[in-house]
Every structure is written in structure tokens, then in C-alpha cells.
N, C-alpha and C. Protein backbone atom coordinates (compact mmCIF):
# COMPACT_ATOMS: atom_id res chain seq x y z
N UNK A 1 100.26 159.50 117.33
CA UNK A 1 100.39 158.31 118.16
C UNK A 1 100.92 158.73 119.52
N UNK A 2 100.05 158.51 120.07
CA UNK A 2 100.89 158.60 122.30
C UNK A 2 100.99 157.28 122.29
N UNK A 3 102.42 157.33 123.28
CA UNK A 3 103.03 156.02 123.65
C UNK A 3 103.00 156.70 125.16
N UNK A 4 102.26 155.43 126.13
CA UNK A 4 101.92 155.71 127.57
C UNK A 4 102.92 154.43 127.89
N UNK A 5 104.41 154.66 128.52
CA UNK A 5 104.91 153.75 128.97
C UNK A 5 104.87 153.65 130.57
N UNK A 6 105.43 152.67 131.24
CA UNK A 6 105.31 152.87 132.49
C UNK A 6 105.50 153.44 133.61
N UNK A 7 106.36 153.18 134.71
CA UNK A 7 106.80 153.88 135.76
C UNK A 7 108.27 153.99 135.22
N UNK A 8 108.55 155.52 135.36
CA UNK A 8 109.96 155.84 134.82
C UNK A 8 111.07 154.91 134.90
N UNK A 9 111.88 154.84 134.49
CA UNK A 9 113.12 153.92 134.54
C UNK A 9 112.71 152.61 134.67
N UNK A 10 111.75 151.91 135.14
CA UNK A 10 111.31 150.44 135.12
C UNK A 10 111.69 149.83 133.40
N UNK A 11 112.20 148.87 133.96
CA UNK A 11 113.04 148.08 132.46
C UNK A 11 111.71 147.32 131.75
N UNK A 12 110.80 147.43 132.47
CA UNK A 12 109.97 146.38 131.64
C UNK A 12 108.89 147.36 130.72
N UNK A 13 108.55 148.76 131.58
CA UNK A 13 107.73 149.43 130.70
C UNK A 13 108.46 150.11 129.74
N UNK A 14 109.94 150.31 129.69
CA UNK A 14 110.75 150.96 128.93
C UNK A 14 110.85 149.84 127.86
N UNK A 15 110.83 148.76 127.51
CA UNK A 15 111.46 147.72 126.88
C UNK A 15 110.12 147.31 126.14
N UNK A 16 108.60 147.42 126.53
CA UNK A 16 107.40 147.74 126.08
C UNK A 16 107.49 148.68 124.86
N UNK A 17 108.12 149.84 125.99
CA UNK A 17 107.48 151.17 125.11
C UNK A 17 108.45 150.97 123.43
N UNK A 18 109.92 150.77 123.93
CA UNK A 18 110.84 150.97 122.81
C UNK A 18 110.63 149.75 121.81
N UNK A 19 110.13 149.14 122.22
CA UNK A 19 109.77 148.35 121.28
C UNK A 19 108.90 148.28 120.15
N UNK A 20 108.03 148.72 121.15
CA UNK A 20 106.23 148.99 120.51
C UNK A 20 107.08 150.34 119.19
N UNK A 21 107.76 151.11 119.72
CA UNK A 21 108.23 152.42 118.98
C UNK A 21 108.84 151.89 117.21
N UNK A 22 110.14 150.88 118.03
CA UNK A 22 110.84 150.85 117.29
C UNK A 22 109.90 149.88 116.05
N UNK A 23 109.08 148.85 115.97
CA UNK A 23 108.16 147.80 115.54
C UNK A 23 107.51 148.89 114.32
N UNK A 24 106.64 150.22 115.16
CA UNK A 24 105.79 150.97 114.76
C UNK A 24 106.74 151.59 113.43
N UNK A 25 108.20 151.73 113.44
CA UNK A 25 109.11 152.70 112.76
C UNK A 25 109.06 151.90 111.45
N UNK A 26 109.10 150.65 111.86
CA UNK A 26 109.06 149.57 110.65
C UNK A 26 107.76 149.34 109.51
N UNK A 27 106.98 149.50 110.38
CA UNK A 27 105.48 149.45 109.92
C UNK A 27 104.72 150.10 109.82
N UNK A 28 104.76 151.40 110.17
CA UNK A 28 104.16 152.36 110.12
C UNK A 28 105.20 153.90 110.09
N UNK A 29 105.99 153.64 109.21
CA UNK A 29 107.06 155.06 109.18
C UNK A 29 106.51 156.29 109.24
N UNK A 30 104.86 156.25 108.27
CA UNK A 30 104.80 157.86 108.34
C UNK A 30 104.02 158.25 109.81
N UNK A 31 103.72 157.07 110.99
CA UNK A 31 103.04 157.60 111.96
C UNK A 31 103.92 158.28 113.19
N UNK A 32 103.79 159.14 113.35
CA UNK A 32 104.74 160.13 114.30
C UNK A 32 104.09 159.77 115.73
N UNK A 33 105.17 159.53 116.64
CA UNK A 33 104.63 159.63 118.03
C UNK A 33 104.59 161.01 118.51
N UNK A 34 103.69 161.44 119.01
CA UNK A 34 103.81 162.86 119.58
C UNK A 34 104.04 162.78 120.82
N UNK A 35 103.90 161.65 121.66
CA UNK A 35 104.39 161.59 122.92
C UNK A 35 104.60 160.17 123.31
N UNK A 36 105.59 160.31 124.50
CA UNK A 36 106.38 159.15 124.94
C UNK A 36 105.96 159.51 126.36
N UNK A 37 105.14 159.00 127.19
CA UNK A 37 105.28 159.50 128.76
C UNK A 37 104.79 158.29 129.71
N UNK A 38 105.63 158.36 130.77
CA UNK A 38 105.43 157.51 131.67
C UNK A 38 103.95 157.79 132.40
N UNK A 39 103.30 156.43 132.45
CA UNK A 39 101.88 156.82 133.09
C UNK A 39 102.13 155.71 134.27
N UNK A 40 103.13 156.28 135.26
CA UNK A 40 103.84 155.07 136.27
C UNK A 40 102.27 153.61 136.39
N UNK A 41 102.02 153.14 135.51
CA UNK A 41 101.39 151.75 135.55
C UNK A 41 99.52 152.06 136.13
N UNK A 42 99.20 153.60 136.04
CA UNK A 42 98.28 154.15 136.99
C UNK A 42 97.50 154.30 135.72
N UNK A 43 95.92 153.90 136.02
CA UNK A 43 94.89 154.20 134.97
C UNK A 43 94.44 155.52 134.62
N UNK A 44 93.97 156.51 136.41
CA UNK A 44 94.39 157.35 136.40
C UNK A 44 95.22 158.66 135.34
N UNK A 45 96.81 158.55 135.55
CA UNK A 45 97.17 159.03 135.17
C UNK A 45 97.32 158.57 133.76
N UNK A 46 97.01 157.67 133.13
CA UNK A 46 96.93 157.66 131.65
C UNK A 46 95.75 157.90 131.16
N UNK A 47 94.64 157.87 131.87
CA UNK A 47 93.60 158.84 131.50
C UNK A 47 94.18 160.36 131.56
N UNK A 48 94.80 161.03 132.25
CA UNK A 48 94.42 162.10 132.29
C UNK A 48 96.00 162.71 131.38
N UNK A 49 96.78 161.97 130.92
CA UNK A 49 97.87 161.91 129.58
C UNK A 49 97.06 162.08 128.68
N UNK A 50 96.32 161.15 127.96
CA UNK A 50 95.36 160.67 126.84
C UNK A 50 94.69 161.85 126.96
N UNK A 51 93.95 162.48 127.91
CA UNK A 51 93.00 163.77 127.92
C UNK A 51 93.93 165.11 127.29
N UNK A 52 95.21 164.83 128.23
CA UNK A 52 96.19 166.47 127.70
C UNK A 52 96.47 166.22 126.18
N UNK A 53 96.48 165.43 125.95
CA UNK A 53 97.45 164.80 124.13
C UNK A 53 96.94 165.04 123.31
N UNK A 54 95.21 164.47 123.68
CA UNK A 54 94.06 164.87 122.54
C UNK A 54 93.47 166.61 122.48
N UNK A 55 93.74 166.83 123.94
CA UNK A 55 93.11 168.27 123.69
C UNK A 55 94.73 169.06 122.62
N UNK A 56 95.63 168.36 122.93
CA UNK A 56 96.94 169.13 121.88
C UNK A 56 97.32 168.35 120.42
N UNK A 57 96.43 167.43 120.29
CA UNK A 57 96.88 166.78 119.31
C UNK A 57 94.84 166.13 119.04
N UNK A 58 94.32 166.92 118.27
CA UNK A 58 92.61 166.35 118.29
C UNK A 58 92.83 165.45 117.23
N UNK A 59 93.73 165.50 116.03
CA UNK A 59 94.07 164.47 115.27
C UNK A 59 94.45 162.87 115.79
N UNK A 60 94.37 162.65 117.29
CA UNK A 60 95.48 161.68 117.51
C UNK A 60 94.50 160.47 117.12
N UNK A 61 95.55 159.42 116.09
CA UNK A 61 94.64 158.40 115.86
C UNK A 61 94.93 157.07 116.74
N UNK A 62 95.93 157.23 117.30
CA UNK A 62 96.28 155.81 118.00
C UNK A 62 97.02 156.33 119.98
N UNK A 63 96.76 154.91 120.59
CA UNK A 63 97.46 155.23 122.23
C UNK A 63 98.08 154.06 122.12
N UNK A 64 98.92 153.63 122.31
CA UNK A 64 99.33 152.06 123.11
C UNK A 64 99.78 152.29 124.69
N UNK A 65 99.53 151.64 125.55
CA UNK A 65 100.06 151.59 126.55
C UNK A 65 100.47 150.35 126.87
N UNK A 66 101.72 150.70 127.85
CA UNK A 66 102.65 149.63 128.48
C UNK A 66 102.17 148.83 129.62
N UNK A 67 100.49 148.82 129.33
CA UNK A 67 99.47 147.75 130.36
C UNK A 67 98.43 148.18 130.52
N UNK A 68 98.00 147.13 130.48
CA UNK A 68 95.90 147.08 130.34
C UNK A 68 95.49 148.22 131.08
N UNK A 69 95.85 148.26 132.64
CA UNK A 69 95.54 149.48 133.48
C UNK A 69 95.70 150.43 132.94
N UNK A 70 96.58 150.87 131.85
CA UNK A 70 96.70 152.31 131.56
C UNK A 70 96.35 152.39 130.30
N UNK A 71 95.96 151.46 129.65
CA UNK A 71 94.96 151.48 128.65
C UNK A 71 93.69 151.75 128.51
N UNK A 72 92.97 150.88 129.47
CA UNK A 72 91.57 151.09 130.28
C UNK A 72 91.50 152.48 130.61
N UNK A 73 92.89 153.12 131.18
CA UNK A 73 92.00 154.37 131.51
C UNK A 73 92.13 155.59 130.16
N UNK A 74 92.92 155.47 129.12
CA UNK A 74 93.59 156.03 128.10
C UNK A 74 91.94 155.79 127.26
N UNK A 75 91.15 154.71 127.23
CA UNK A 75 90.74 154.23 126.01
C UNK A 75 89.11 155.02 126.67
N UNK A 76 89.27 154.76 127.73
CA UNK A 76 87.93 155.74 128.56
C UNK A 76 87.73 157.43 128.58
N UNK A 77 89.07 158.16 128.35
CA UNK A 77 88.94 159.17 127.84
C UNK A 77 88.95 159.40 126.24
N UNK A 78 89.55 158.45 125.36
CA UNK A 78 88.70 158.58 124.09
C UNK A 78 87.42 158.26 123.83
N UNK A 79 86.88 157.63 124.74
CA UNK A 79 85.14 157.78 124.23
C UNK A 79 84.68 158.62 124.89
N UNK A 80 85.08 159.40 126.28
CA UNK A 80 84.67 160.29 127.27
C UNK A 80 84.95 161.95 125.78
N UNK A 81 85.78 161.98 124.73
CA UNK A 81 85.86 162.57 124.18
C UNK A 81 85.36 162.41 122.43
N UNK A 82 84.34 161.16 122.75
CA UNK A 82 83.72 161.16 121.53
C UNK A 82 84.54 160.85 120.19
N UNK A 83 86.04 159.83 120.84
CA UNK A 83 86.52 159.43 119.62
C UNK A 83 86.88 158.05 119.62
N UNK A 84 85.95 157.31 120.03
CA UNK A 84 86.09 155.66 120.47
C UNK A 84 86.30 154.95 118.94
N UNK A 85 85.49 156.03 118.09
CA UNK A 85 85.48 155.40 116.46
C UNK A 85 86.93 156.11 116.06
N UNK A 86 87.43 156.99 116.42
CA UNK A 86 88.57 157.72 115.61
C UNK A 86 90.47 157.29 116.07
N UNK A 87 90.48 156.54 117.04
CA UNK A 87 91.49 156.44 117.75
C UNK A 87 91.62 154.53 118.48
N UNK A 88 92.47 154.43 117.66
CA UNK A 88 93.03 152.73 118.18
C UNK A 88 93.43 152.84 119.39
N UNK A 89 93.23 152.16 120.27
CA UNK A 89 94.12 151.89 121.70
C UNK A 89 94.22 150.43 122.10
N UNK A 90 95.55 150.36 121.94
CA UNK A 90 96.27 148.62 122.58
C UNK A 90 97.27 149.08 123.98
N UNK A 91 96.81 147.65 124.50
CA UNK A 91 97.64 147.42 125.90
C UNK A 91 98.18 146.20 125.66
N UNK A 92 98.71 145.87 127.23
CA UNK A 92 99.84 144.64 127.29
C UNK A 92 99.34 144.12 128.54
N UNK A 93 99.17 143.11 128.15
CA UNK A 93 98.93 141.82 129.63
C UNK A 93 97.89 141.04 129.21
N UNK A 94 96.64 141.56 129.14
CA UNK A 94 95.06 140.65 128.27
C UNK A 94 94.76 140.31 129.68
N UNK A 95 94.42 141.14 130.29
CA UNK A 95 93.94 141.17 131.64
C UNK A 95 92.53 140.51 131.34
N UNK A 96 91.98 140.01 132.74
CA UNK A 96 90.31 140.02 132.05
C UNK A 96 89.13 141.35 131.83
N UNK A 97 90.14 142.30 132.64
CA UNK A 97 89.40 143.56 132.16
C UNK A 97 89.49 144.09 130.77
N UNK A 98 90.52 143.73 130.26
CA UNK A 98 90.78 144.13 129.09
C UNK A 98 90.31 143.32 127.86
N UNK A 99 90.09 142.33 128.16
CA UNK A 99 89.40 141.10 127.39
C UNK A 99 87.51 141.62 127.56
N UNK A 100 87.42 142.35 128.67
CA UNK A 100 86.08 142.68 128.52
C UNK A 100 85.88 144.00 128.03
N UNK A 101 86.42 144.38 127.93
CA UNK A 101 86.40 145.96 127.13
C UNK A 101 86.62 145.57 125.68
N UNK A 102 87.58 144.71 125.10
CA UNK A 102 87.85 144.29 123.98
C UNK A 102 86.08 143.76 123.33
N UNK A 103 85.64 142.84 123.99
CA UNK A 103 84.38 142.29 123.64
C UNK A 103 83.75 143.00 123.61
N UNK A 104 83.38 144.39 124.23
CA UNK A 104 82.48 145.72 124.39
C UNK A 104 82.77 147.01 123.25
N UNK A 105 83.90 145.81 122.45
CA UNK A 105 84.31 147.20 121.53
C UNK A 105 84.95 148.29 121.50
N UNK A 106 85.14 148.47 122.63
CA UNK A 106 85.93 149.43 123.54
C UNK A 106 87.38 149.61 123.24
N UNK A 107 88.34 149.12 124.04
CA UNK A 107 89.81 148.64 123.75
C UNK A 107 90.25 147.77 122.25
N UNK A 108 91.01 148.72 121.81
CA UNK A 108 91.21 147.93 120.61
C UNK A 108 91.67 146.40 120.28
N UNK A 109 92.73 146.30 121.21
CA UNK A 109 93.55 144.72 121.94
C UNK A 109 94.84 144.92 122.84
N UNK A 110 94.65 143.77 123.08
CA UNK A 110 95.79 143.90 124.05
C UNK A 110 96.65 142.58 123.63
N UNK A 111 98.03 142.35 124.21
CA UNK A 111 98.96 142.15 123.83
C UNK A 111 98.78 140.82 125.18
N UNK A 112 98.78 139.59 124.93
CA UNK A 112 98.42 138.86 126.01
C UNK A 112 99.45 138.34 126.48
N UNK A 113 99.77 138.51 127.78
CA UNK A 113 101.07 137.36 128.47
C UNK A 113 100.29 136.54 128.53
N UNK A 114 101.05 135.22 128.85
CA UNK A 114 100.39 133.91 129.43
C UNK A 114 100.78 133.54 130.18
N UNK A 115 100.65 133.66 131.21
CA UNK A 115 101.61 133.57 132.55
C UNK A 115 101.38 132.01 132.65
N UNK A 116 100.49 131.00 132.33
CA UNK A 116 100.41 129.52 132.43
C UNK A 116 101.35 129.26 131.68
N UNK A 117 101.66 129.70 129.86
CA UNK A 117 102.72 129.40 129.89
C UNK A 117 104.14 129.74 129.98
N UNK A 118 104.27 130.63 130.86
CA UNK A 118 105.92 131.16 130.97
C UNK A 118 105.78 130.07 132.16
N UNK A 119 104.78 129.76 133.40
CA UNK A 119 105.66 129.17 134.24
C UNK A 119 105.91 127.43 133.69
N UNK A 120 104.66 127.21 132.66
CA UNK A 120 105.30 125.95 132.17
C UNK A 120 106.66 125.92 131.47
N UNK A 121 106.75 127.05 130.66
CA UNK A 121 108.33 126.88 130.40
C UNK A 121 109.26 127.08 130.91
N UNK A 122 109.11 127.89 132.23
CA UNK A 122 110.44 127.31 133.10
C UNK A 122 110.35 126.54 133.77
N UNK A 123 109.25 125.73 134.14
CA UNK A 123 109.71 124.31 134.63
C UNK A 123 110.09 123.19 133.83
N UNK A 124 110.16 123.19 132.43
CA UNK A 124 110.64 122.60 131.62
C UNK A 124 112.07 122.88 131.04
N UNK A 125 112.22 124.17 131.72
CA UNK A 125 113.77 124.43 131.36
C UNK A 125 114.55 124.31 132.89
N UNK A 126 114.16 123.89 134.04
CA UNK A 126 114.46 124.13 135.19
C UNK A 126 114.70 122.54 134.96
N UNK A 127 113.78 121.49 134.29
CA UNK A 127 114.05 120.34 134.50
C UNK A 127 114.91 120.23 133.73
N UNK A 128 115.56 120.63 132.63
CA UNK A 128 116.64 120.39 131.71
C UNK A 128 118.07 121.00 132.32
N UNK A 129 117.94 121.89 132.97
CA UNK A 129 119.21 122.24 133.48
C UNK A 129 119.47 121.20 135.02
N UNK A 130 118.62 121.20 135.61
CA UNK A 130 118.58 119.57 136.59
C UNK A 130 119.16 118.71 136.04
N UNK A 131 118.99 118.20 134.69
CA UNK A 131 119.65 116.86 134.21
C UNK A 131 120.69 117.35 133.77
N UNK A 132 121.50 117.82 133.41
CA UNK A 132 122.65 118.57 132.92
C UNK A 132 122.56 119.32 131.75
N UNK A 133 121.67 119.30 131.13
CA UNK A 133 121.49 120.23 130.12
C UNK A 133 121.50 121.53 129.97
N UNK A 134 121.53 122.20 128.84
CA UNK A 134 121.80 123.98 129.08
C UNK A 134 120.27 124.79 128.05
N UNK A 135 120.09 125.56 128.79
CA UNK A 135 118.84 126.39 127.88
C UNK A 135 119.74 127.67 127.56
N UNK A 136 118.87 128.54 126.24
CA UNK A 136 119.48 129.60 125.97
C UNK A 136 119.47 130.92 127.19
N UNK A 137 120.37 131.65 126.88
CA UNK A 137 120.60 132.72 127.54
C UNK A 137 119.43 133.54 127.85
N UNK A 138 118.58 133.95 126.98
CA UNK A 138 117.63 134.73 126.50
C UNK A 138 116.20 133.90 126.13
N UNK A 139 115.20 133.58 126.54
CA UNK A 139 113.95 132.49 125.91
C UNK A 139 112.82 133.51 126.02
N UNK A 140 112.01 133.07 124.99
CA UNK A 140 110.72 133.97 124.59
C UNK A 140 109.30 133.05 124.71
N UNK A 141 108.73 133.25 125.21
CA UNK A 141 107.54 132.88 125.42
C UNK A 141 106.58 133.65 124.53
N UNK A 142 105.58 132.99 123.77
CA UNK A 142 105.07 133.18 123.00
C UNK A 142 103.91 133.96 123.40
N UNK A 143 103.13 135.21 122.78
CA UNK A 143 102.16 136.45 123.33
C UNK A 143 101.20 136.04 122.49
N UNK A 144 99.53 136.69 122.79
CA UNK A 144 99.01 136.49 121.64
C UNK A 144 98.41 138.43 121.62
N UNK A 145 97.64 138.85 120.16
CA UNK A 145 97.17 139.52 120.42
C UNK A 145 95.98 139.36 120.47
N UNK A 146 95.30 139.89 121.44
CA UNK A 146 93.84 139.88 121.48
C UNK A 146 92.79 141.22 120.99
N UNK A 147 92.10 140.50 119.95
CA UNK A 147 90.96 142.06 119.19
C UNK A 147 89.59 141.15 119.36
N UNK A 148 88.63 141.94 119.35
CA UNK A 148 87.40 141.77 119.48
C UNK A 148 87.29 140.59 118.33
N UNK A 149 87.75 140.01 117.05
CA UNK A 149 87.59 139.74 115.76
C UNK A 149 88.35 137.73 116.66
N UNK A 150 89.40 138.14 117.05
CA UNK A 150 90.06 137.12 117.61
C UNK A 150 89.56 136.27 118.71
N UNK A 151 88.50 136.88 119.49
CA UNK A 151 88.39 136.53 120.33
C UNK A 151 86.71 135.80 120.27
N UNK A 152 86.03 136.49 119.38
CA UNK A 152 84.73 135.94 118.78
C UNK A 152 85.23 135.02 118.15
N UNK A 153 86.11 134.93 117.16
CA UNK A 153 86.26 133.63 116.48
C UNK A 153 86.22 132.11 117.25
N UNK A 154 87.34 132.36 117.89
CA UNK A 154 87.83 131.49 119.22
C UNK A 154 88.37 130.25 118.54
N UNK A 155 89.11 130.36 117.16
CA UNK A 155 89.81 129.45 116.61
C UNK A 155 91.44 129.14 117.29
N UNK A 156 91.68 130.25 117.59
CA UNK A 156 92.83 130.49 118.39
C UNK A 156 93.54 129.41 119.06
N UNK A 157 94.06 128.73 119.36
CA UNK A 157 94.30 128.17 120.06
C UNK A 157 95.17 128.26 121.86
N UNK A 158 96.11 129.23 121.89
CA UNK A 158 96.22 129.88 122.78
C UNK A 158 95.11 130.67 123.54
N UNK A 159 94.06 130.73 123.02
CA UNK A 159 92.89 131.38 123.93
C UNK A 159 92.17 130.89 124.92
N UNK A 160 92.80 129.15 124.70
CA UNK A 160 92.48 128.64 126.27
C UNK A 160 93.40 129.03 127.73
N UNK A 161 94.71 129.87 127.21
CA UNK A 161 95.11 130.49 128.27
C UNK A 161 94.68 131.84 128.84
N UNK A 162 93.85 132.75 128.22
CA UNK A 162 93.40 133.76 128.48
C UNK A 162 92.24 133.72 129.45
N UNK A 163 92.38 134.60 130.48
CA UNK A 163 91.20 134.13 131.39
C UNK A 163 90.17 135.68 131.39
């Protein structure tokens, strides 16, 4: 497993990556990450991670990256290396590029923000603290994942936020 997190020290690709890690430890104990590396948010350079990993690791069955961009380019050197069938690759955002690679079979899924609804929920928590009310410290907005299987269905209901 390569874990392509973001631009070094950035809290959001670090908080991606350790997550995605720690999730994977739970659910997948016997899968070993062989690498953890920042692909600073560049397609680019997570293509050309994904290229060094596989030529040192030809077993590798899985990539996640800490965003579609560096997925897209991670998931283009596994078929550029003839292992599009041998190797899972998920991202984060559900870009529409990534939603079209997903439909092409390509990208395994991606991890969808919904940016329609994070800003509806803080204007619903912006109006509650207006009236005197208090929201929690910490609020989670709900992700979906997106796979080729999910997205043909289109039972989903959050998939009217995906563009």
C-alpha cells in the first residue's frame, strides 16, 4: 500500500493521510504501507511516486491519495504500467475529473466533499449562534464514497451534490 499525502506539514493532507492509515490498521491489519510520501497536492509528482514504488514494490496492490489530483496522476501510471486490473487507487474530493475516470473504470473512488453541503451547514450553524444558541466545538459534514458501482446505480442520494 503507498499512501501519497500532501504538501508536507499541511494539516489537512496530514490528517487525510493519518487517518486513511490509521482506518486501514483497523481493517486491513495484514496490509503494510510501504510508503508514506508527500506528493505536495501535484499530479505530477504522484505520478512519478507511484512509478518509483511500483518499480520497488511490483507487488503493490493499493495507492490512496490525499486528492483527486494526485490520484489521477498515481492511477495513470498504474495503467501506464499495465496494472489498472492489479492495484486499487482512491482519492479525496470527487472532483469531476475524478468522477470521470471513476466511470472509465480507471480510478477506483474517491472520497467526495460536498462543498454545497458544508456551506449549508454553516449557515445553519451561523444562524443558530446569531440567535443565541451554541454549536459543537468540532462538526462533521457528511462524505460520500464514490466507485464506478455507486455511481451507475444513482440510488444514492447525496449524488445530487456531486458535480
Amino acid at each position: 500500500m503507498l499512501v501519497i499525502e500532501g504538501l508536507s506539514g499541511n494539516i489537512t493532507g496530514k490528517k487525510r493521510a493519518d487517518g486513511f492509515a490509521n482506518k486501514l490498521k483497523e481493517l486491513a491489519p495484514g496490509l503494510e504501507v510501504v510508503a508514506s510520501l508527500p506528493g505536495d497536492w501535484d499530479r505530477g509528482k504522484a505520478a512519478n511516486i507511484t512509478n518509483d514504488i511500483l518499480t520497488k514494490h511490483p507487488d503493490l496492490v493499493a495507492v490512496f491519495a490525499a486528492n483527486d489530483g494526485m490520484a489521477l496522476g498515481a492511477v495513470e501510471t498504474v495503467f501506464a504500467a499495465s496494472k489498472g486490473d492489479q492495484v486499487t487507487v482512491i482519492g479525496v474530493d470527487g472532483n469531476s475529473d475524478a468522477v470521470k475516470s471513476i466511470k472509465e473504470g480507471r480510478l477506483t473512488a474517491s472520497v467526495a466533499q460536498l462543498p454545497y453541503l458544508v456551506g449549508k451547514q454553516a449557515l445553519e450553524n451561523v444562524k443558530k449562534v446569531a440567535e443565541g444558541g451554541k454549536v459543537d466545538e468540532v462538526l462533521y459534514v457528511p462524505t460520500l464514497v464514490l466507485t464506478k458501482d455507486v455511481i451507475e446505480a444513482g440510488q444514492e442520494p447525496m449524488l445530487e451534490f456531486v458535480k
